[in-house]
C-alpha atoms as a PDB file:
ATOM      1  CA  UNK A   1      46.513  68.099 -78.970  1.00  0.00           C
ATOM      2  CA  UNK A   2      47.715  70.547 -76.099  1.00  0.00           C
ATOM      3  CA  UNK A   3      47.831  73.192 -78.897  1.00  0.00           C
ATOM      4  CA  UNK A   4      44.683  72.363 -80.586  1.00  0.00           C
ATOM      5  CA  UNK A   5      42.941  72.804 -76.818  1.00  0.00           C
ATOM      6  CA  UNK A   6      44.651  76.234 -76.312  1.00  0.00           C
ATOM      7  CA  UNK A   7      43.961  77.362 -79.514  1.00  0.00           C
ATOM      8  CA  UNK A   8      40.327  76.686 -78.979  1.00  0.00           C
ATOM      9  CA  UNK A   9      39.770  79.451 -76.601  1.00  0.00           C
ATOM     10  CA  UNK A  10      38.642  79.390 -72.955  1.00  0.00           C
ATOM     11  CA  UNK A  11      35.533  77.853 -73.169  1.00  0.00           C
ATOM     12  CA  UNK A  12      37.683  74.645 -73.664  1.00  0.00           C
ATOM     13  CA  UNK A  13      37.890  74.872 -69.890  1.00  0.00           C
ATOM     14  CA  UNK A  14      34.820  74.188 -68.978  1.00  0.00           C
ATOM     15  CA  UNK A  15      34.479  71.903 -71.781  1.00  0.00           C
ATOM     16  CA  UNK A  16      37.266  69.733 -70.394  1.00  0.00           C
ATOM     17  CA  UNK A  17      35.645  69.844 -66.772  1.00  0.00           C
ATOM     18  CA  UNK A  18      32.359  69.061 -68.111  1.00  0.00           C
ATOM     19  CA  UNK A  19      34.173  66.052 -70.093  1.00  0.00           C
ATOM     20  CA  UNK A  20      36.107  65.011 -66.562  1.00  0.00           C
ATOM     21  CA  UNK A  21      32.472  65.139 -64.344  1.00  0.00           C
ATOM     22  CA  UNK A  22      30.936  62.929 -66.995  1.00  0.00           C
ATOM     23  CA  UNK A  23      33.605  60.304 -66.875  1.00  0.00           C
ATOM     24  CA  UNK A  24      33.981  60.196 -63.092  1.00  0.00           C
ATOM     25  CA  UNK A  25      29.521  60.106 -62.836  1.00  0.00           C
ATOM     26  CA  UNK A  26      30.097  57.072 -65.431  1.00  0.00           C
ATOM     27  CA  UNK A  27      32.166  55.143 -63.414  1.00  0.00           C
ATOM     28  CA  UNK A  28      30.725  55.927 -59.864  1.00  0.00           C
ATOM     29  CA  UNK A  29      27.064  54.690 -61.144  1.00  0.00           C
ATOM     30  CA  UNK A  30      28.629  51.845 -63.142  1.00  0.00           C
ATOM     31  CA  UNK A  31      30.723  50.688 -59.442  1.00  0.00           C
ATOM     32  CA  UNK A  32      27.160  51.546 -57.883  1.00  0.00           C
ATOM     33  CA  UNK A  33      25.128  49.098 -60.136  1.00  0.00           C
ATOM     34  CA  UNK A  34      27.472  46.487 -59.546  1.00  0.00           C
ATOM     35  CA  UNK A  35      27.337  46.967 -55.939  1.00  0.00           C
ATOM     36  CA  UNK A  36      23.579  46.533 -55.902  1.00  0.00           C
ATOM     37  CA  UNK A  37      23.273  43.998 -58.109  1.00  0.00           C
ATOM     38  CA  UNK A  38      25.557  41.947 -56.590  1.00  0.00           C
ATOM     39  CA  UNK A  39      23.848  38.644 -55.017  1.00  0.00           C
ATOM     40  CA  UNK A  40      20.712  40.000 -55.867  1.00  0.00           C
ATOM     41  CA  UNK A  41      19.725  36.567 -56.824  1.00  0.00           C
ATOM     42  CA  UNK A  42      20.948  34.622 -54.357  1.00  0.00           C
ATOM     43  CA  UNK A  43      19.303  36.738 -51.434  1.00  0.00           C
ATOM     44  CA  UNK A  44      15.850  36.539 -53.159  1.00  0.00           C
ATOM     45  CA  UNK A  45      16.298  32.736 -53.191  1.00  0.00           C
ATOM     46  CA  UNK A  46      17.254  32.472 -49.958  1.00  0.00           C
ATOM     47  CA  UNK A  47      14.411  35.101 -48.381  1.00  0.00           C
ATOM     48  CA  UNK A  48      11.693  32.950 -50.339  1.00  0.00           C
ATOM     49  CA  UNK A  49      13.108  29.578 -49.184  1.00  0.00           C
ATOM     50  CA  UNK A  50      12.701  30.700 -45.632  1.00  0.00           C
ATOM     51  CA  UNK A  51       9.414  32.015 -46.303  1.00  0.00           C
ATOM     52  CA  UNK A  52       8.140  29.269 -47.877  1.00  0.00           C
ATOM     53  CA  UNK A  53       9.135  27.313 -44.507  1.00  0.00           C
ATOM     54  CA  UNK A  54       7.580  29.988 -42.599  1.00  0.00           C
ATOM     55  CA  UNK A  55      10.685  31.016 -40.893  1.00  0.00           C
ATOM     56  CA  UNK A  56      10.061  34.677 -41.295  1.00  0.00           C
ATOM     57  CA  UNK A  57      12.848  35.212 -38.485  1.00  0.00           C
ATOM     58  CA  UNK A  58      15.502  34.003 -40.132  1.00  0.00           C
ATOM     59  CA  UNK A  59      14.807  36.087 -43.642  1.00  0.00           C
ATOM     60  CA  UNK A  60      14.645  38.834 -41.767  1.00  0.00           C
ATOM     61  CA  UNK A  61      18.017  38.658 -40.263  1.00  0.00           C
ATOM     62  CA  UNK A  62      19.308  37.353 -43.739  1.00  0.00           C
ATOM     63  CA  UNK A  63      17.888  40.752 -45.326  1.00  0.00           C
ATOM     64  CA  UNK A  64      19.729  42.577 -41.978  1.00  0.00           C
ATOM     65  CA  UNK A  65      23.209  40.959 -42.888  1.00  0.00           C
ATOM     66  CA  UNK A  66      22.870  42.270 -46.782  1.00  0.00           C
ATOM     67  CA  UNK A  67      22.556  46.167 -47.139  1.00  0.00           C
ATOM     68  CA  UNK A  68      21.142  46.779 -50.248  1.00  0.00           C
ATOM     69  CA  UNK A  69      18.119  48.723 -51.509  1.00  0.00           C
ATOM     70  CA  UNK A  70      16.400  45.114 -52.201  1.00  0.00           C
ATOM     71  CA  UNK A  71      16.725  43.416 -49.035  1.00  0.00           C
ATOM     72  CA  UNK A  72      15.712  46.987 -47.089  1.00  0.00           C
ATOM     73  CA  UNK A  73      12.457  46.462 -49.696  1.00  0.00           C
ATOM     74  CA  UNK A  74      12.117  42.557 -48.720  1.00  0.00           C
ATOM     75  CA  UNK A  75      12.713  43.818 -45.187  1.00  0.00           C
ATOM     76  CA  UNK A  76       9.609  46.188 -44.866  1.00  0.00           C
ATOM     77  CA  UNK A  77       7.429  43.161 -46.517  1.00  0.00           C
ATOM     78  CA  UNK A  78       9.037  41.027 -44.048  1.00  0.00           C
ATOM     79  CA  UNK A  79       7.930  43.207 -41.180  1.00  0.00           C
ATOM     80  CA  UNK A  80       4.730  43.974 -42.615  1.00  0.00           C
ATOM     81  CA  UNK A  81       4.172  40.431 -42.387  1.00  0.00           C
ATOM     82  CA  UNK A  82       0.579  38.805 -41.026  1.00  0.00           C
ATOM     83  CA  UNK A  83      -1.021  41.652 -42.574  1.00  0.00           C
ATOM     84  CA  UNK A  84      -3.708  41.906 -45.512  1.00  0.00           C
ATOM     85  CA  UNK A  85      -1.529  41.508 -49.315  1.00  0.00           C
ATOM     86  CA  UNK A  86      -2.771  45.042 -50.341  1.00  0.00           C
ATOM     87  CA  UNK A  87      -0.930  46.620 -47.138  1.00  0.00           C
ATOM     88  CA  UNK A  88       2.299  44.552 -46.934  1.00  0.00           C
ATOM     89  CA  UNK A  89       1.830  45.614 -50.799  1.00  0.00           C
ATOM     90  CA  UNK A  90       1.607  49.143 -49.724  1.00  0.00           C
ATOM     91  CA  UNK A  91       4.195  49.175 -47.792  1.00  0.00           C
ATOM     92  CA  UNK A  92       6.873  47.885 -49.916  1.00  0.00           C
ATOM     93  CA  UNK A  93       5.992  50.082 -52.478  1.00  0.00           C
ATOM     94  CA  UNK A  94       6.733  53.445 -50.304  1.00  0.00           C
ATOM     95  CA  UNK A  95       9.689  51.847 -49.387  1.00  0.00           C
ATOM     96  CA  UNK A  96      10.853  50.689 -53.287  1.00  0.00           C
ATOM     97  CA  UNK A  97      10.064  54.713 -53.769  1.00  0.00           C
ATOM     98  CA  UNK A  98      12.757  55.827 -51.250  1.00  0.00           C
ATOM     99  CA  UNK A  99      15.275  52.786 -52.363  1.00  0.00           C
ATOM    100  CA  UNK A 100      14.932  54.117 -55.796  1.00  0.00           C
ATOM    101  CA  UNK A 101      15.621  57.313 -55.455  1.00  0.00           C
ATOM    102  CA  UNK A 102      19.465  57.283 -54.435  1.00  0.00           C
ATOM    103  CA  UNK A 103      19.823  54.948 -57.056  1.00  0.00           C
ATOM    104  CA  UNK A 104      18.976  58.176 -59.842  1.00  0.00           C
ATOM    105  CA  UNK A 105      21.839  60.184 -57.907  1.00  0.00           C
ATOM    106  CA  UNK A 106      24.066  62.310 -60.826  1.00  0.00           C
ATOM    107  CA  UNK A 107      22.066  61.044 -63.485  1.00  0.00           C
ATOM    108  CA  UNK A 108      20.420  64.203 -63.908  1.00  0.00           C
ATOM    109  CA  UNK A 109      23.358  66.093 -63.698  1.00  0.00           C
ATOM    110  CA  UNK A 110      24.630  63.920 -66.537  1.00  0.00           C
ATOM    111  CA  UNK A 111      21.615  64.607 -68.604  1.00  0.00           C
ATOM    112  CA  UNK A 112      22.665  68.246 -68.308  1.00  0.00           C
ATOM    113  CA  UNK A 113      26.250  68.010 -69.407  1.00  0.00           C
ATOM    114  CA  UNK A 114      25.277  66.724 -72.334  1.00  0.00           C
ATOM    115  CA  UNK A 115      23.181  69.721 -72.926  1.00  0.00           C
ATOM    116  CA  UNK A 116      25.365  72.141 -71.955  1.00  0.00           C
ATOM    117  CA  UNK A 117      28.395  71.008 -73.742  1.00  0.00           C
ATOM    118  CA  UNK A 118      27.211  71.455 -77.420  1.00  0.00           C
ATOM    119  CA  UNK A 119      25.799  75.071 -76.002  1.00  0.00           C
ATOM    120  CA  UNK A 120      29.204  75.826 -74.984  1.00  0.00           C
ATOM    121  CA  UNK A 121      30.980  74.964 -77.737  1.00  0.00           C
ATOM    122  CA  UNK A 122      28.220  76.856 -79.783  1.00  0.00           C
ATOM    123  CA  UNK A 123      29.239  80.056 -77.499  1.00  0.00           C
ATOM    124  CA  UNK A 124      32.877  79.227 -78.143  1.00  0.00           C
ATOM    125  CA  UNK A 125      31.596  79.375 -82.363  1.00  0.00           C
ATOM    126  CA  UNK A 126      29.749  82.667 -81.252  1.00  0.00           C
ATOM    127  CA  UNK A 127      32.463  84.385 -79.661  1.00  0.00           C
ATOM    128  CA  UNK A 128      35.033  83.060 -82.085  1.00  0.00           C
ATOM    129  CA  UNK A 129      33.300  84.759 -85.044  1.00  0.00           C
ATOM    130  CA  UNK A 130      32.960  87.851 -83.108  1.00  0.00           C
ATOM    131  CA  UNK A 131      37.043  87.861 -82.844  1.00  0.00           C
ATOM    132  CA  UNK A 132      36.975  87.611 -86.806  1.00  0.00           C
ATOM    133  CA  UNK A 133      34.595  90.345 -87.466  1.00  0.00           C
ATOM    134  CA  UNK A 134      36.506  92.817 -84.676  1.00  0.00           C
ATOM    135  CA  UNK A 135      39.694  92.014 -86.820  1.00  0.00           C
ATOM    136  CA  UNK A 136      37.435  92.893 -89.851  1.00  0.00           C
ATOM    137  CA  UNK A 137      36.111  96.148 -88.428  1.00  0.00           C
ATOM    138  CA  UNK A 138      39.730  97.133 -87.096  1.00  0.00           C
ATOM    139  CA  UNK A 139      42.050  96.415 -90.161  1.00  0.00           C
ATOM    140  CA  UNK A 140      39.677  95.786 -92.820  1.00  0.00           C
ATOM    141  CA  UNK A 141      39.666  92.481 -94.576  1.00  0.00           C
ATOM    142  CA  UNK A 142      43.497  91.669 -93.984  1.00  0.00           C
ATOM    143  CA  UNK A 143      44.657  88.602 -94.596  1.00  0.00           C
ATOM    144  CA  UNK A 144      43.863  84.820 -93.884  1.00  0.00           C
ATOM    145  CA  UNK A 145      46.315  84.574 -91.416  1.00  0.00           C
ATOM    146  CA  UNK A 146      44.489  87.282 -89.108  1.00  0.00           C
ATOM    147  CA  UNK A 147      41.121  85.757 -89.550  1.00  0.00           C
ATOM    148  CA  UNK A 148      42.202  83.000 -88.845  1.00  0.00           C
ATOM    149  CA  UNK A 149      42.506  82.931 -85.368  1.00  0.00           C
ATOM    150  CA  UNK A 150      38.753  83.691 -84.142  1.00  0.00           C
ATOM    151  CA  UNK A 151      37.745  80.961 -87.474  1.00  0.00           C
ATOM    152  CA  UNK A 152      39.968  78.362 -85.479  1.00  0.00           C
ATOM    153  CA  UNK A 153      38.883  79.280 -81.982  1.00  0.00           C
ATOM    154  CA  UNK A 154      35.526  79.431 -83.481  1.00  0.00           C
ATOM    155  CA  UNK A 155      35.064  75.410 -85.333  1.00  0.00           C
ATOM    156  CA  UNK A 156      37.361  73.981 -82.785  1.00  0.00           C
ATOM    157  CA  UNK A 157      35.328  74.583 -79.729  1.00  0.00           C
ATOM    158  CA  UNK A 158      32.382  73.953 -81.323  1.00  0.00           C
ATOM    159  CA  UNK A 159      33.993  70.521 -82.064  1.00  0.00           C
ATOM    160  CA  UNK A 160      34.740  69.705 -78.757  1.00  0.00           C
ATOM    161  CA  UNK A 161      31.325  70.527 -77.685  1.00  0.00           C
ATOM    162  CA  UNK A 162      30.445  67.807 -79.729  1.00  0.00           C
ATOM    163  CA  UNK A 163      33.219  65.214 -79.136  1.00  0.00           C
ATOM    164  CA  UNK A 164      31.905  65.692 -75.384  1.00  0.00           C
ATOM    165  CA  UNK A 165      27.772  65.334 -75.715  1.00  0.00           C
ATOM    166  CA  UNK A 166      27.237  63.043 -78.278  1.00  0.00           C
ATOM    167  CA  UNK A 167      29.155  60.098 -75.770  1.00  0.00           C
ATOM    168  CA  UNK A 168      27.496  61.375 -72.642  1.00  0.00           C
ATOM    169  CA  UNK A 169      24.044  60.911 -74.334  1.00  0.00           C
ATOM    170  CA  UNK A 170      25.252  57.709 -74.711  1.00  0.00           C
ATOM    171  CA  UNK A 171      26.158  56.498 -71.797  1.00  0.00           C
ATOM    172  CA  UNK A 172      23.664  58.489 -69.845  1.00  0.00           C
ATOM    173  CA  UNK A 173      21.040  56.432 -72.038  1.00  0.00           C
ATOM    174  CA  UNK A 174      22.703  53.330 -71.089  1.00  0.00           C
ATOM    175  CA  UNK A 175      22.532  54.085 -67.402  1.00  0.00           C
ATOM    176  CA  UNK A 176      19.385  54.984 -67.567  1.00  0.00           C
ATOM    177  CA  UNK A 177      18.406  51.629 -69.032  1.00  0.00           C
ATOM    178  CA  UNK A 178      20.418  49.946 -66.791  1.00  0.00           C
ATOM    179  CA  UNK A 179      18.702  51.323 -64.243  1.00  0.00           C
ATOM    180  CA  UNK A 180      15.642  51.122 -65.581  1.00  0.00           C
ATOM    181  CA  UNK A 181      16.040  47.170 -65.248  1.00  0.00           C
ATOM    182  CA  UNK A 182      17.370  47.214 -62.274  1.00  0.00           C
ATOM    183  CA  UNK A 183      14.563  48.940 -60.867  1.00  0.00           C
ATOM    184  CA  UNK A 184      12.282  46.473 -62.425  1.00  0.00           C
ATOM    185  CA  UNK A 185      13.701  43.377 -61.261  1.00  0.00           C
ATOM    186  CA  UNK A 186      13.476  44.911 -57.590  1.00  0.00           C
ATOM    187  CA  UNK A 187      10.051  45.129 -58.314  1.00  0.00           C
ATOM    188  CA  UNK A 188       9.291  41.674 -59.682  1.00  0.00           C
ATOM    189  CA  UNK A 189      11.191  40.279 -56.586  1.00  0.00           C
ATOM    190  CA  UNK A 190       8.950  42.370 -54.011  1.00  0.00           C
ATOM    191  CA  UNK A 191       6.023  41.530 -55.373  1.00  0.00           C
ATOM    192  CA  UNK A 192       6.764  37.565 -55.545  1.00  0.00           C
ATOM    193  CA  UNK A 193       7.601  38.259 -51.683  1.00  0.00           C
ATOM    194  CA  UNK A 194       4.312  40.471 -51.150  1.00  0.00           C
ATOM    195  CA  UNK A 195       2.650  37.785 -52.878  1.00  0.00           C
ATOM    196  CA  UNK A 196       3.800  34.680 -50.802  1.00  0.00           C
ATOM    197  CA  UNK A 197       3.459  36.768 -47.135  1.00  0.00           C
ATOM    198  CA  UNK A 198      -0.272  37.900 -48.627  1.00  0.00           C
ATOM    199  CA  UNK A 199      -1.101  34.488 -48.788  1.00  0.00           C
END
């Protein structure tokens, strides 16, 4: 493997660091996620139970004691409370805006990893074939084994272009989606809130 990677060139550099980055963004979201998720259930339970009981003190110092982007959103309804749905409504949803946001962190740079690595192992195939040609130009056709070299350099790092993007798309996809759902069931829990304070 070690020799495979050397003879591919150095573009297989960056293609390794690109590779690394990708893994450690995967993880960091993934521990993220969990983070945020975690008794997400339990705290909207408990904020509408108090709620319903009109004990709007006590949510809010439930929604204090768990920092996460939901309660901060249930927070801001919470302290928007007595006024009209459409602003406690209003308010929750510039605050869902800024919550949200962090939550995207690295997911662009993601996206552009797995751009870039196919475009660097394409450069790798570029330059390789270049090497072949400027053993062409120099000594004539030779022989296989003096081609050989650039050819290599040249379908090897265009290989580990691939080997790299095609699983980033893939997990940046399912990121995405998982944040996508996340995002929505912050929403749906808001508005429930919005909707029993607006009452």
């Amino acid at each position: 493997m070690l020799e495979l990677f050397q003879k591919g060139g150095p573009l297989m550099y960056p293609i390794l660091l690109c590779s690394i980055m990708a893994l450690a963004i995967f993880f960091e979201r993934l521990w993220m996620f969990f983070r945020v998720g975690r008794g997400r259930d339990e705290l909207v339970r408990d904020v509408e139970q108090l709620v319903l009981k009109n004990r709007i003190d006590e949510a809010v110092v439930v929604c204090q004691r768990s920092d996460t982007p939901l309660s901060r959103i249930l927070l801001s309804a919470l302290r928007a409370h007595g006024r009209s749905r459409d602003q406690i409504k209003t308010v929750v949803e510039e605050t869902g805006s800024r919550e949200a946001a962090p939550l995207e962190r690295f997911l662009g740079l993601l996206g552009t990893i797995a751009t870039i690595s196919p475009l660097l192992g394409l450069l790798g195939t570029v330059l390789g074939m270049i090497r072949a040609f400027t053993v062409i130009a120099t000594v004539g056709m030779g022989t296989p084994e003096t081609l050989g070299g650039g050819i290599s350099e040249a379908l090897i790092t265009t290989a580990a272009g691939l080997s790299v993007a095609i699983p980033v798309i893939l997990l940046h996809k399912y990121l995405t989606s998982r944040l996508d759902h996340m995002v929505l069931k912050m929403e749906e829990s808001s508005l429930r809130l919005v909707d029993l304070l607006g009452e």
